[in-house]
C-alpha atoms as a PDB file:
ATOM      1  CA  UNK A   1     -40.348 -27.590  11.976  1.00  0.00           C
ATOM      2  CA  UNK A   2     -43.015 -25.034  10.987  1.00  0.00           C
ATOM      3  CA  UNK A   3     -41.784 -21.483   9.922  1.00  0.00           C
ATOM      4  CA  UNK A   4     -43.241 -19.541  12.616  1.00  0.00           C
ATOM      5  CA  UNK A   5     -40.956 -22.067  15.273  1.00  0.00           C
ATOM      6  CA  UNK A   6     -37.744 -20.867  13.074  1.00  0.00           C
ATOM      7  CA  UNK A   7     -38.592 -17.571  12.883  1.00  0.00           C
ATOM      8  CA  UNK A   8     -38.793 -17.698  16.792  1.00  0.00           C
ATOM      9  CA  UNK A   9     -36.173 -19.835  17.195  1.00  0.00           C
ATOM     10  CA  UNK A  10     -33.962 -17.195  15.011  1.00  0.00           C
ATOM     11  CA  UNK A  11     -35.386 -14.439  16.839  1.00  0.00           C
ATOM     12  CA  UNK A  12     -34.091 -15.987  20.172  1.00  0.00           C
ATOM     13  CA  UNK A  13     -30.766 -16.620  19.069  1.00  0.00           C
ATOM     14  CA  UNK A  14     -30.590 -12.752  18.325  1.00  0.00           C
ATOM     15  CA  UNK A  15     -31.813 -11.733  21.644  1.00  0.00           C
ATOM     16  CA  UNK A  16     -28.983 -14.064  23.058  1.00  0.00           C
ATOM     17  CA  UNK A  17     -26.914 -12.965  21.236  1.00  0.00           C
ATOM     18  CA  UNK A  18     -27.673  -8.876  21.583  1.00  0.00           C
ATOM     19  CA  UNK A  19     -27.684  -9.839  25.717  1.00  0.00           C
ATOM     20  CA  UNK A  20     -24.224 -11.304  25.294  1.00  0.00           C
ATOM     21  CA  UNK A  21     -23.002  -8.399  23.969  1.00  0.00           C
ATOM     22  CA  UNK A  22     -24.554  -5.836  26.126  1.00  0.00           C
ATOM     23  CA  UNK A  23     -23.575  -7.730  29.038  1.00  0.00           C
ATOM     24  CA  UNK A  24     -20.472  -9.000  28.602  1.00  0.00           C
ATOM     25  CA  UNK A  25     -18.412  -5.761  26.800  1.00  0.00           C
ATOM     26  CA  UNK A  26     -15.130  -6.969  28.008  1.00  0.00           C
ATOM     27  CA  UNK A  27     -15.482 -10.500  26.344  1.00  0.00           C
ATOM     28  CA  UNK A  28     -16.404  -9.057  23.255  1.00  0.00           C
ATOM     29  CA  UNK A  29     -13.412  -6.502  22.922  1.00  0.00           C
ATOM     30  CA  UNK A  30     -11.182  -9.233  23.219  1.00  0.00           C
ATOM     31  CA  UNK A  31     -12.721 -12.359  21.544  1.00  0.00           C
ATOM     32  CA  UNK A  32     -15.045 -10.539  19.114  1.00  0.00           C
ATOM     33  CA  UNK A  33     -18.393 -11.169  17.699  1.00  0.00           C
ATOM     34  CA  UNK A  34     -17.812 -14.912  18.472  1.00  0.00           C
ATOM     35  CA  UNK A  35     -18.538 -14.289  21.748  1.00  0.00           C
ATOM     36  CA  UNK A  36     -21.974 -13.763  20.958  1.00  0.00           C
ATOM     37  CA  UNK A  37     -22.059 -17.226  18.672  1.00  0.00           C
ATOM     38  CA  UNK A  38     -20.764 -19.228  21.381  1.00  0.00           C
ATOM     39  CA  UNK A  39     -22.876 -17.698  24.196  1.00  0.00           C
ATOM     40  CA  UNK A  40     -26.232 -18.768  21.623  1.00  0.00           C
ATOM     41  CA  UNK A  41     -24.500 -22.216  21.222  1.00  0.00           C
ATOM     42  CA  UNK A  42     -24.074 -22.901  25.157  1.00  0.00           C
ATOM     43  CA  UNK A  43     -27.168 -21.495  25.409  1.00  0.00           C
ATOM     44  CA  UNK A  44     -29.212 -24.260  22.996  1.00  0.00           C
ATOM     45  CA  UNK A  45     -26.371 -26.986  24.021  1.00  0.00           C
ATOM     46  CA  UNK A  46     -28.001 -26.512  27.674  1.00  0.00           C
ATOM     47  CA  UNK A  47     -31.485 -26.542  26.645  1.00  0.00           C
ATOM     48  CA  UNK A  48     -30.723 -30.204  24.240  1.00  0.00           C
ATOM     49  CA  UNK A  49     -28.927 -31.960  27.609  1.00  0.00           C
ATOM     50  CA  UNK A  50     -31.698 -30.909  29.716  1.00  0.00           C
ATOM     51  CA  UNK A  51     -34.932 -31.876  27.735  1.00  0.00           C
ATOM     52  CA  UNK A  52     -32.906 -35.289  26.905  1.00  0.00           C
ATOM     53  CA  UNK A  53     -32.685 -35.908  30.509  1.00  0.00           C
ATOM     54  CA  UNK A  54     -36.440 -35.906  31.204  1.00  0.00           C
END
């Protein structure tokens, strides 16, 4: 992987993870900042399944 790819790569999860957190206030008062984490990691699981399927 190059180093601009993980800079934008790191830059997405952030976005994510700031939408996550914006969006979904209730989830985050009662589960925390891991809300965010596990939104990013749903997010990329998603993306993995689908460009293994074709």
């Amino acid at each position: 992987m190059n180093i601009i790819g993980g800079i934008q790569a790191f830059a997405a999860g952030a976005i994510l993870t700031m939408l996550a957190s914006t969006m979904m206030p209730e989830a985050f008062e009662e589960g925390g900042a891991v809300v965010g984490f596990i939104t990013t990691v749903g997010f990329l699981l998603s993306f993995v399944l689908s460009k293994l399927q074709g």
